[in-house]
PDB file of N, CA and C in Angstrom:
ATOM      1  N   UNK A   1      67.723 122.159  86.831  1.00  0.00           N
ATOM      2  CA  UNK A   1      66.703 121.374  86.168  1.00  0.00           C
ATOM      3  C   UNK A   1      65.306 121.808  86.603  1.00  0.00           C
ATOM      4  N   UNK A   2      64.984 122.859  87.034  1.00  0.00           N
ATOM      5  CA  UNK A   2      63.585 123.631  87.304  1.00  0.00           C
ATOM      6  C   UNK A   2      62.981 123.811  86.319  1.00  0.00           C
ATOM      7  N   UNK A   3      61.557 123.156  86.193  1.00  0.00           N
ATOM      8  CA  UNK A   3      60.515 122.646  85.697  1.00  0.00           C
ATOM      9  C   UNK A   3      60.744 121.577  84.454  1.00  0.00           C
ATOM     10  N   UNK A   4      61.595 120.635  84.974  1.00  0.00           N
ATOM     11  CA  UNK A   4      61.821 119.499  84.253  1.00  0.00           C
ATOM     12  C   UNK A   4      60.974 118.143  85.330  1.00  0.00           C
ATOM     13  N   UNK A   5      60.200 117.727  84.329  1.00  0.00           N
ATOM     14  CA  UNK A   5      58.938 116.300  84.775  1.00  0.00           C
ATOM     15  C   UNK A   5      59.496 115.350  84.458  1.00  0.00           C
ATOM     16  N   UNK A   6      59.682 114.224  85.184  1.00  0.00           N
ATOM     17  CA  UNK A   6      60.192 113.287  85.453  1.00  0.00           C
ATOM     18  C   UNK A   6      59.137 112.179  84.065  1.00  0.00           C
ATOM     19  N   UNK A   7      59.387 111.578  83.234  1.00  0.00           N
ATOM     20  CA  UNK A   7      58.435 111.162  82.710  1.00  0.00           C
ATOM     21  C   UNK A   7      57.851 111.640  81.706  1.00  0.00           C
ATOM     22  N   UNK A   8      57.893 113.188  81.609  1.00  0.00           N
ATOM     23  CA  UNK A   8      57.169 114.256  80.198  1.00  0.00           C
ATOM     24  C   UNK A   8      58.262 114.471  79.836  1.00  0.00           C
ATOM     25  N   UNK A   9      58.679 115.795  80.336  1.00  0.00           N
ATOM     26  CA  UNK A   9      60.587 116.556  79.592  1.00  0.00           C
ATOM     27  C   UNK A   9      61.071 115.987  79.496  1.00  0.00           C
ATOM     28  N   UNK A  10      61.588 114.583  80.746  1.00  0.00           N
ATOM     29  CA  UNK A  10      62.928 113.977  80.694  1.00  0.00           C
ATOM     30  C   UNK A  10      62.426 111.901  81.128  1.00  0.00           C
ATOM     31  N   UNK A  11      62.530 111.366  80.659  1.00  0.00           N
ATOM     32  CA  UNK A  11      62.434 109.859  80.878  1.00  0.00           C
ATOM     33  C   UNK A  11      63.645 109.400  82.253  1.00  0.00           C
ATOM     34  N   UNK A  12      63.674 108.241  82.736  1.00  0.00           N
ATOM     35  CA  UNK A  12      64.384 107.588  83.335  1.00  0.00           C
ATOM     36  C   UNK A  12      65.389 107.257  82.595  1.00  0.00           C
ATOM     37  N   UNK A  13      65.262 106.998  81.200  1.00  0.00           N
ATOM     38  CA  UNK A  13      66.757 106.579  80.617  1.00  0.00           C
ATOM     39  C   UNK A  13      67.517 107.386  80.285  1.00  0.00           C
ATOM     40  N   UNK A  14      66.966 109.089  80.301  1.00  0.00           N
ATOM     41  CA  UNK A  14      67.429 109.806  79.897  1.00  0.00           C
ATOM     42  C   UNK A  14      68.240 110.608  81.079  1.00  0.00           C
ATOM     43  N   UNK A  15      67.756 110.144  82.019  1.00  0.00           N
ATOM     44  CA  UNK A  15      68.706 110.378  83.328  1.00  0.00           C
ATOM     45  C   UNK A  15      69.377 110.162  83.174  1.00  0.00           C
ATOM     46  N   UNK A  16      69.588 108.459  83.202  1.00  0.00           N
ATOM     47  CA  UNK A  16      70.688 107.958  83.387  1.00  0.00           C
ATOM     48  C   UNK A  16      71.501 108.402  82.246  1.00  0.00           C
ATOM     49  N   UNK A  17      71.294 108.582  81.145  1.00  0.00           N
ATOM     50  CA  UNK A  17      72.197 109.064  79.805  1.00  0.00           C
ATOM     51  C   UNK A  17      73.008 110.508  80.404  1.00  0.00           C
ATOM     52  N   UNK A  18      71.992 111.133  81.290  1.00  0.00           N
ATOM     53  CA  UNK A  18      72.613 112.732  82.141  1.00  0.00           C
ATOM     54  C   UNK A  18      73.693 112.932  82.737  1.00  0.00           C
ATOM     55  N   UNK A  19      73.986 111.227  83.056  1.00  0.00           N
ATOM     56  CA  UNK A  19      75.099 110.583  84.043  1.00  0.00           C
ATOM     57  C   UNK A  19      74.568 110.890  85.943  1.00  0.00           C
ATOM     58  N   UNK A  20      73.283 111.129  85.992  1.00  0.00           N
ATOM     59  CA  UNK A  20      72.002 110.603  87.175  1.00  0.00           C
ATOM     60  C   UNK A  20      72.532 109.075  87.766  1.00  0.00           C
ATOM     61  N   UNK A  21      73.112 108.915  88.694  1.00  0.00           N
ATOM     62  CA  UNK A  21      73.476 107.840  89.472  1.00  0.00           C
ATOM     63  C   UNK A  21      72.240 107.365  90.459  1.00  0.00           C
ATOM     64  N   UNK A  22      71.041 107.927  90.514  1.00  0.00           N
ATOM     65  CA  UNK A  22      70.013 108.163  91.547  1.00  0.00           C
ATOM     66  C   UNK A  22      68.969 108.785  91.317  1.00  0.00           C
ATOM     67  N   UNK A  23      67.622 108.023  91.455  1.00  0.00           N
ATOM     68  CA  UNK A  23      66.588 108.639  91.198  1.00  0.00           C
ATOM     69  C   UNK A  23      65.558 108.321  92.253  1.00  0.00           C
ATOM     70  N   UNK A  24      64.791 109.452  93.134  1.00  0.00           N
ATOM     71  CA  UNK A  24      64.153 109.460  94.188  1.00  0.00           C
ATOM     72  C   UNK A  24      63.069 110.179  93.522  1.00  0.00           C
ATOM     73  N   UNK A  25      61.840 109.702  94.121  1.00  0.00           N
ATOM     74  CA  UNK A  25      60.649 109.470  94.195  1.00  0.00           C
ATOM     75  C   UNK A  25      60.078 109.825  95.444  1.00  0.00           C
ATOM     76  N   UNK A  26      60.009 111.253  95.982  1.00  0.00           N
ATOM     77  CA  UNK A  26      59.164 110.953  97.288  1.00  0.00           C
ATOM     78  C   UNK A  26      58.115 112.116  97.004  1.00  0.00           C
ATOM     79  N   UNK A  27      56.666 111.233  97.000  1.00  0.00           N
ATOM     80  CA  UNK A  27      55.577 112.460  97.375  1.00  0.00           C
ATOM     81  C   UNK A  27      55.546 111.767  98.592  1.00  0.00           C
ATOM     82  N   UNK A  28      54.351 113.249  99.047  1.00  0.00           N
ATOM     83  CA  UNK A  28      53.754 113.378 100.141  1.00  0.00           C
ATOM     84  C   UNK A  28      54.444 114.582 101.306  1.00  0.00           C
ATOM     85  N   UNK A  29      53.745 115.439 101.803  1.00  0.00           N
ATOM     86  CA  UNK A  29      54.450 116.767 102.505  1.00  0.00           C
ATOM     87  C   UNK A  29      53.394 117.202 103.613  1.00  0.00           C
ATOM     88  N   UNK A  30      53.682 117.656 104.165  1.00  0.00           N
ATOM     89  CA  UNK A  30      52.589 118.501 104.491  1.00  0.00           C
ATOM     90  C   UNK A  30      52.384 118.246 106.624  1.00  0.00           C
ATOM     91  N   UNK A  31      50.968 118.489 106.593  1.00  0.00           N
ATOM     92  CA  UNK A  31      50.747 118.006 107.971  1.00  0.00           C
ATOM     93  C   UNK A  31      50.357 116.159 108.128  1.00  0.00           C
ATOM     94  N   UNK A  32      51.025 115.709 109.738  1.00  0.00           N
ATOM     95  CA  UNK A  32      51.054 114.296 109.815  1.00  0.00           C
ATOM     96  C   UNK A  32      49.487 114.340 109.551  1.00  0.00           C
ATOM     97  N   UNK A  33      49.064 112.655 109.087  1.00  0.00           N
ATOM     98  CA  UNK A  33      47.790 112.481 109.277  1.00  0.00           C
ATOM     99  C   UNK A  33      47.635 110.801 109.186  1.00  0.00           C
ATOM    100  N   UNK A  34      46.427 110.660 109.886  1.00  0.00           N
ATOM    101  CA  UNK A  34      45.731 109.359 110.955  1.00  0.00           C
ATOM    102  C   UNK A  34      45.482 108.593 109.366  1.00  0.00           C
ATOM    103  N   UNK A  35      45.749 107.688 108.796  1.00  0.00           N
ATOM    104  CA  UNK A  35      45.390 106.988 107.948  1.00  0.00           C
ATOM    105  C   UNK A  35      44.170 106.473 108.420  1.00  0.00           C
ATOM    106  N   UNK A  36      42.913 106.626 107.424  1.00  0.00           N
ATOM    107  CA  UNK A  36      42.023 106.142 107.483  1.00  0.00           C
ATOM    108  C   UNK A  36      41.470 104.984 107.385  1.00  0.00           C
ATOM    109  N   UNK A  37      41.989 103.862 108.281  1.00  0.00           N
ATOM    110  CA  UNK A  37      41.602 102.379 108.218  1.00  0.00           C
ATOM    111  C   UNK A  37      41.252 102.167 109.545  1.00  0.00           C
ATOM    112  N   UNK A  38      39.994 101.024 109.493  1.00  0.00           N
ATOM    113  CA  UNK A  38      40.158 100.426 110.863  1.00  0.00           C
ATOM    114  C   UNK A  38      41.315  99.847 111.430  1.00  0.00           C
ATOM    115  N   UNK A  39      41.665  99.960 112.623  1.00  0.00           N
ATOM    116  CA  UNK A  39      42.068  99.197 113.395  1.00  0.00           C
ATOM    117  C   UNK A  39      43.733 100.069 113.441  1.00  0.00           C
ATOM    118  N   UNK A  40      43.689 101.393 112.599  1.00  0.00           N
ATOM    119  CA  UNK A  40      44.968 102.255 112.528  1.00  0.00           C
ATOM    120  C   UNK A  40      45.304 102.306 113.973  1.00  0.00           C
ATOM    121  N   UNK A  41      44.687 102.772 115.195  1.00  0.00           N
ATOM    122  CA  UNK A  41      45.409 102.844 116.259  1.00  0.00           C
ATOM    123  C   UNK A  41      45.145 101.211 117.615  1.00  0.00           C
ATOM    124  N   UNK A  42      45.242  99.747 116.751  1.00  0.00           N
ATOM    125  CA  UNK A  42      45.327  98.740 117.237  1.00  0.00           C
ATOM    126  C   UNK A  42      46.615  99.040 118.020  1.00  0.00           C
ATOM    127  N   UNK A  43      46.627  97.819 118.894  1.00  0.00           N
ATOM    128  CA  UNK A  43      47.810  97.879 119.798  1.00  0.00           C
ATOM    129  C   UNK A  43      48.984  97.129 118.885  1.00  0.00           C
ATOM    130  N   UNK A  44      49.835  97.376 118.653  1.00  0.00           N
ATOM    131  CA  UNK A  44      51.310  97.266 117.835  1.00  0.00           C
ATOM    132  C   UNK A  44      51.331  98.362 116.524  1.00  0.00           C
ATOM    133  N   UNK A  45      50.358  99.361 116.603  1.00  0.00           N
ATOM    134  CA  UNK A  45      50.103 100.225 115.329  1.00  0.00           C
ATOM    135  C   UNK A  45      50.414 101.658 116.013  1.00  0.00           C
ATOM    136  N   UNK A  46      51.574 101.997 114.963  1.00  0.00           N
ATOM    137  CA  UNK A  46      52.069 103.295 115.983  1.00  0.00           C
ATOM    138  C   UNK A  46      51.883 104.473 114.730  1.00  0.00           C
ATOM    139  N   UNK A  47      51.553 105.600 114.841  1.00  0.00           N
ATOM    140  CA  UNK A  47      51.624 106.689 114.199  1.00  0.00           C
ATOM    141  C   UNK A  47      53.047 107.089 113.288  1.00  0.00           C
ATOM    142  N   UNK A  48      53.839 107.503 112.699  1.00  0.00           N
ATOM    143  CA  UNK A  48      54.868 107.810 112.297  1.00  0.00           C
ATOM    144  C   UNK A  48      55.539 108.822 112.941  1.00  0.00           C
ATOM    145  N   UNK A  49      54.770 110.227 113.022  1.00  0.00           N
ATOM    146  CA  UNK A  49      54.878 111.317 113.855  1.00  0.00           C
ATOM    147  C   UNK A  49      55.280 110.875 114.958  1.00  0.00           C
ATOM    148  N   UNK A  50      54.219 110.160 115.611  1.00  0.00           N
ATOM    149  CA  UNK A  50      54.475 109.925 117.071  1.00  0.00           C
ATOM    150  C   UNK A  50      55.634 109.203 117.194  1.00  0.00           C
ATOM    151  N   UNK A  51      56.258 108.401 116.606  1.00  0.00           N
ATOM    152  CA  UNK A  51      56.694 107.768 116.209  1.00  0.00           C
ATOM    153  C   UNK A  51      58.633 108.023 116.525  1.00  0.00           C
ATOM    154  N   UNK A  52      58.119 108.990 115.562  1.00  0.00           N
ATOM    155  CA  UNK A  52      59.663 110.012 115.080  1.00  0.00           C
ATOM    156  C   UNK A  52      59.546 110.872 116.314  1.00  0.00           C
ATOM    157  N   UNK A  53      58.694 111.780 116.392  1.00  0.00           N
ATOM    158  CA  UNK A  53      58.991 112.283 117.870  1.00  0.00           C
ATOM    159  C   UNK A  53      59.184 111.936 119.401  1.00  0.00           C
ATOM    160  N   UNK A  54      58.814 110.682 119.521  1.00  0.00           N
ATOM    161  CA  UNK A  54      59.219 110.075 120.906  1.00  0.00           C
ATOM    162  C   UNK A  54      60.750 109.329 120.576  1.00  0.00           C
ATOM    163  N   UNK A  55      61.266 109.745 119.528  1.00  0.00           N
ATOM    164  CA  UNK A  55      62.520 108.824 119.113  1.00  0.00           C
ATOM    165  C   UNK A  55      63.670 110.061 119.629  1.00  0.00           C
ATOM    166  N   UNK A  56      62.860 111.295 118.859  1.00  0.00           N
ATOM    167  CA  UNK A  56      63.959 112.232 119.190  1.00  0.00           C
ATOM    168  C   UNK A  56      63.705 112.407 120.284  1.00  0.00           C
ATOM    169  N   UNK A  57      62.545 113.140 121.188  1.00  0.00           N
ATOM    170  CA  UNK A  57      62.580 113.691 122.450  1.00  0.00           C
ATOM    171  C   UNK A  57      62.813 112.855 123.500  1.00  0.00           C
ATOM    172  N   UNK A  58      63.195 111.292 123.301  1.00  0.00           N
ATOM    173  CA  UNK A  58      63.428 110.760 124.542  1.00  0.00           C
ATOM    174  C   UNK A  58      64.888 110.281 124.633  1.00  0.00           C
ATOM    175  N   UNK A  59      65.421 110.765 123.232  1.00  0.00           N
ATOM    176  CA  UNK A  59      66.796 110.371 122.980  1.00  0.00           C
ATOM    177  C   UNK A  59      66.945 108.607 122.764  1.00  0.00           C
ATOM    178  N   UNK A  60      66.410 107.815 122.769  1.00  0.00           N
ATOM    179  CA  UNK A  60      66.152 106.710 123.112  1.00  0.00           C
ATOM    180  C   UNK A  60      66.894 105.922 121.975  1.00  0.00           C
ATOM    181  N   UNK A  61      67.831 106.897 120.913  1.00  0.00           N
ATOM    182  CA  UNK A  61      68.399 106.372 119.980  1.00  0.00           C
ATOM    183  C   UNK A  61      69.933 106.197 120.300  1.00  0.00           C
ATOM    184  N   UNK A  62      70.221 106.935 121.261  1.00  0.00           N
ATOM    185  CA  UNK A  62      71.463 107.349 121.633  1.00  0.00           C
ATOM    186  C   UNK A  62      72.007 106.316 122.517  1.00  0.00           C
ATOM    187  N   UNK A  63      73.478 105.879 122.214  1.00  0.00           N
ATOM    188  CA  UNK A  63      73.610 104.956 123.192  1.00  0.00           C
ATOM    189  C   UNK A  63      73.811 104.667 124.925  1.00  0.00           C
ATOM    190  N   UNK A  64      74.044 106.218 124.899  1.00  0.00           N
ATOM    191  CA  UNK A  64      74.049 106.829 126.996  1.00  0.00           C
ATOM    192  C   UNK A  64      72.519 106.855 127.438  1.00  0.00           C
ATOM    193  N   UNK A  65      71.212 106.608 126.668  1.00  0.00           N
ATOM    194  CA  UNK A  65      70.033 107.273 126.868  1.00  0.00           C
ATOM    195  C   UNK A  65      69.223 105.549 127.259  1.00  0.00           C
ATOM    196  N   UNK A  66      68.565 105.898 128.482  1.00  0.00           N
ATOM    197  CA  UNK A  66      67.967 104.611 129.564  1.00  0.00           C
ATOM    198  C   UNK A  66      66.374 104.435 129.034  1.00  0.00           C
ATOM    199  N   UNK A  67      66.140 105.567 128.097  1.00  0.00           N
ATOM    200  CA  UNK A  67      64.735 106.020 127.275  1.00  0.00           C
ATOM    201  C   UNK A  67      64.786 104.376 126.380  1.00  0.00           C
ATOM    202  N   UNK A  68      63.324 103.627 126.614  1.00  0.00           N
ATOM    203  CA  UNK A  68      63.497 102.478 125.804  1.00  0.00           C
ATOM    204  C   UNK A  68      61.903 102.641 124.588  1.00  0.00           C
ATOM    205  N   UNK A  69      62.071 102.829 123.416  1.00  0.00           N
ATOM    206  CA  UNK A  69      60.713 102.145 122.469  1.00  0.00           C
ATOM    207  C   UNK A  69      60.779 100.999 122.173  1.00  0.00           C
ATOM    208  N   UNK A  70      60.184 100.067 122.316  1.00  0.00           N
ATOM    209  CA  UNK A  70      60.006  98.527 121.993  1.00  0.00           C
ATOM    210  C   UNK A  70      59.895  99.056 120.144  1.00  0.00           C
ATOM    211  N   UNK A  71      60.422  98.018 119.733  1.00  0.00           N
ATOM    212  CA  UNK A  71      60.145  97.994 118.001  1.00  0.00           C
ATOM    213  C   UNK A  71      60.384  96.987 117.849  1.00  0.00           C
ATOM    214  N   UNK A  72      59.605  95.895 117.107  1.00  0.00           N
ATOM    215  CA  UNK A  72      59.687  94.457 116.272  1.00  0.00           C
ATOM    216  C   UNK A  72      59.837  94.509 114.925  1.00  0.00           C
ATOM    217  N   UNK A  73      60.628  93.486 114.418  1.00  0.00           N
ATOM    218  CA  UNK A  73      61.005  93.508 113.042  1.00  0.00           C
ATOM    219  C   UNK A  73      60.537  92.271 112.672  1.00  0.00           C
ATOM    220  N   UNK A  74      59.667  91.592 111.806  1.00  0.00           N
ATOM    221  CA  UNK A  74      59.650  93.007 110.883  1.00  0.00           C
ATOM    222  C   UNK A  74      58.329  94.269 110.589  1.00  0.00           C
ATOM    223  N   UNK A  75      58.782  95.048 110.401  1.00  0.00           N
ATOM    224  CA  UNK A  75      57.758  96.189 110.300  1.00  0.00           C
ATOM    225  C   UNK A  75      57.692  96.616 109.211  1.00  0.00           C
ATOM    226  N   UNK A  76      56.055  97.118 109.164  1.00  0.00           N
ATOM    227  CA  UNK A  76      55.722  98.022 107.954  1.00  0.00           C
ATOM    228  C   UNK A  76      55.411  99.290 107.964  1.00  0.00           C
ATOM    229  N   UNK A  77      55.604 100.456 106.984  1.00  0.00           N
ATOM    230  CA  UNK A  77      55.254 101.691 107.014  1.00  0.00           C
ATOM    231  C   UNK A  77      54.372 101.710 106.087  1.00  0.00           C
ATOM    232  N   UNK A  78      53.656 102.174 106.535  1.00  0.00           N
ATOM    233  CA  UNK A  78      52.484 102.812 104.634  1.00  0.00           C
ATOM    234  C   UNK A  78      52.247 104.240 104.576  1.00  0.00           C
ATOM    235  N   UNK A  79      53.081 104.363 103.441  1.00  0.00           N
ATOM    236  CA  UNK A  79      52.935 105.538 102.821  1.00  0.00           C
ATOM    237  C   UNK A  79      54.075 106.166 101.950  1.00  0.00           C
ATOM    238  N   UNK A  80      53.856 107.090 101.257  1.00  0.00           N
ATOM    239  CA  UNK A  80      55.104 106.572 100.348  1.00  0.00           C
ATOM    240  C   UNK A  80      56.055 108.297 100.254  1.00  0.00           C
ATOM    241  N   UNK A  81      56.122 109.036 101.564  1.00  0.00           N
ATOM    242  CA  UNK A  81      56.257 110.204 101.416  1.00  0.00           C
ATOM    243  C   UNK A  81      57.335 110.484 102.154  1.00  0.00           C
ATOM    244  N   UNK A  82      58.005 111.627 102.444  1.00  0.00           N
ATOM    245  CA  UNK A  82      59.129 111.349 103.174  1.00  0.00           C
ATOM    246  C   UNK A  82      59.308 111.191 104.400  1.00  0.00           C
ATOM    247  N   UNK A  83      58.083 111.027 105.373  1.00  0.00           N
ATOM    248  CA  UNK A  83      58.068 111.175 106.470  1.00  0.00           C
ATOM    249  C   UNK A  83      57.649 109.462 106.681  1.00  0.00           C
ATOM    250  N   UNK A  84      57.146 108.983 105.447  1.00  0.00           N
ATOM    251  CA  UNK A  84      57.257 107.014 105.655  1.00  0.00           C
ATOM    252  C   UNK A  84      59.041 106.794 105.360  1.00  0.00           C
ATOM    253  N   UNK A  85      59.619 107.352 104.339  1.00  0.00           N
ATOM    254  CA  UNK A  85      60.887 106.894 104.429  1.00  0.00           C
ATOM    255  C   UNK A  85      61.708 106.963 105.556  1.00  0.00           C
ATOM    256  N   UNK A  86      61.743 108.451 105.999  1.00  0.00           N
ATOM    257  CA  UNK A  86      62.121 108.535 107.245  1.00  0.00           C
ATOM    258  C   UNK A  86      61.992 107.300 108.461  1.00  0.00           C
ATOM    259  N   UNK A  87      60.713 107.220 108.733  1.00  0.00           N
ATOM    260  CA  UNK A  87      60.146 106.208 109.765  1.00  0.00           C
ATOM    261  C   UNK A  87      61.114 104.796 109.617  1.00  0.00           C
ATOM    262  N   UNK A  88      61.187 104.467 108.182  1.00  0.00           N
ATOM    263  CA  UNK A  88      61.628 103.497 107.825  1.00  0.00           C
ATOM    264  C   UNK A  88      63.185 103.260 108.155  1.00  0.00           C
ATOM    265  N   UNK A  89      63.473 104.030 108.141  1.00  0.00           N
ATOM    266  CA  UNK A  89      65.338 103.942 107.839  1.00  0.00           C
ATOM    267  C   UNK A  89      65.335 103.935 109.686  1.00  0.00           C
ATOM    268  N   UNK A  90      64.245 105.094 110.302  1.00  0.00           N
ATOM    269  CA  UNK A  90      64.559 105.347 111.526  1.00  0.00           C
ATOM    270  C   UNK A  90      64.705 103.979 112.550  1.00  0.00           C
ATOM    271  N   UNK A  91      63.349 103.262 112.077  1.00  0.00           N
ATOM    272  CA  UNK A  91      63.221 102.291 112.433  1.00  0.00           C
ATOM    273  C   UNK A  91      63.980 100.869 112.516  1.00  0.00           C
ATOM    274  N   UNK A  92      64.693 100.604 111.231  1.00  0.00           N
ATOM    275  CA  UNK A  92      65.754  99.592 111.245  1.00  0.00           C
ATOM    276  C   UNK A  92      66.950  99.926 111.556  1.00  0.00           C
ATOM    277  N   UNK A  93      67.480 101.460 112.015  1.00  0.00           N
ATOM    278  CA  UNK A  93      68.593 102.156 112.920  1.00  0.00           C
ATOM    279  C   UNK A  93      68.240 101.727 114.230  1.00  0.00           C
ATOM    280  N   UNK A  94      67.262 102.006 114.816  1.00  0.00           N
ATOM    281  CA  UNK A  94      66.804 102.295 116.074  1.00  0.00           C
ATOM    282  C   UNK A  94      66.804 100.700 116.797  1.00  0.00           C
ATOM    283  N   UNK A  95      66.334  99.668 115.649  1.00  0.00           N
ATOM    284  CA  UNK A  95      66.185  98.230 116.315  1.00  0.00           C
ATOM    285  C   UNK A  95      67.586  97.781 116.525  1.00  0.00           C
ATOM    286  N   UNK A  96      68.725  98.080 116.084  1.00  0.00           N
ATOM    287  CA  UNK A  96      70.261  97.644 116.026  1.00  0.00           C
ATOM    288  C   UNK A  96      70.311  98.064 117.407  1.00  0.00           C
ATOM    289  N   UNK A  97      70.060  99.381 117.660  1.00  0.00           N
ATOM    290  CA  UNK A  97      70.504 100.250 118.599  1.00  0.00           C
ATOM    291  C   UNK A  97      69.637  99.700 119.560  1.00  0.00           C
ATOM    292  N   UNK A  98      68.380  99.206 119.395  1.00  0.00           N
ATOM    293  CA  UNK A  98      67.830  98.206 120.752  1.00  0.00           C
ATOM    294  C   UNK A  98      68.180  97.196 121.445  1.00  0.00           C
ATOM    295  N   UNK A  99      68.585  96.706 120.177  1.00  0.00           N
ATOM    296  CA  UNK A  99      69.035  94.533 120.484  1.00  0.00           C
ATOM    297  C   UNK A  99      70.568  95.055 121.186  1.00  0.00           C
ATOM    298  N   UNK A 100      71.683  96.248 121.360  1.00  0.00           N
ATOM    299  CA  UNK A 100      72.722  96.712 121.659  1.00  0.00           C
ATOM    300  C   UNK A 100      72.819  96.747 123.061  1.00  0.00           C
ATOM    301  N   UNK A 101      71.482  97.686 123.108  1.00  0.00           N
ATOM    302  CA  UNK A 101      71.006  97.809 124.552  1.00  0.00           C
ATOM    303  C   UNK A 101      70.687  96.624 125.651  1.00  0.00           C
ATOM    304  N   UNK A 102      70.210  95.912 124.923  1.00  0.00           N
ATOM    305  CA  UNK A 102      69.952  94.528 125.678  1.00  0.00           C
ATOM    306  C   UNK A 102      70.998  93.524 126.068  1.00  0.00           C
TER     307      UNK A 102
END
């Protein structure tokens, strides 16, 4: 399906007519970046990057690993790219795997 537009060439109903069980939506790529709002690095306001990388490098997801990130639910991500989805899914994995720990 290379250079078929979601919306121009082909509609949503016409997916599903394709027999398309699933339709994803992710912009956004590239390098992390600091959202431009005040108060982005307040205390309970965490980066995504940083985020995702202190998740992997401290192992802190794993259940043998003494590595702890505090995370409260409920939480928000903003942004709508794959590195917010990511965060997202990471994040309501990671809190199971906290309250476990405790």
């Amino acid at each position: 399906f290379g250079g078929v537009r979601l919306g121009g060439t082909i509609t949503l109903e016409n997916a599903w007519e394709l027999g398309f069980d699933h339709v994803c939506i992710a912009t956004g790529a590239g390098l992390p970046r600091v959202v431009p709002m005040g108060e982005s690095l307040a205390r309970g306001m965490r980066q995504a990057s940083d985020f995702l990388m202190a998740l992997q490098l401290t192992g802190a997801g794993k259940q043998s690993s003494l590595a702890n990130l505090q995370v409260r639910l409920p939480a928000v991500v903003i942004g709508g790219g794959l590195t917010a989805v990511d965060t997202a899914t990471e994040v309501q994995a990671y809190y199971v795997r906290q309250v476990e720990k405790v």
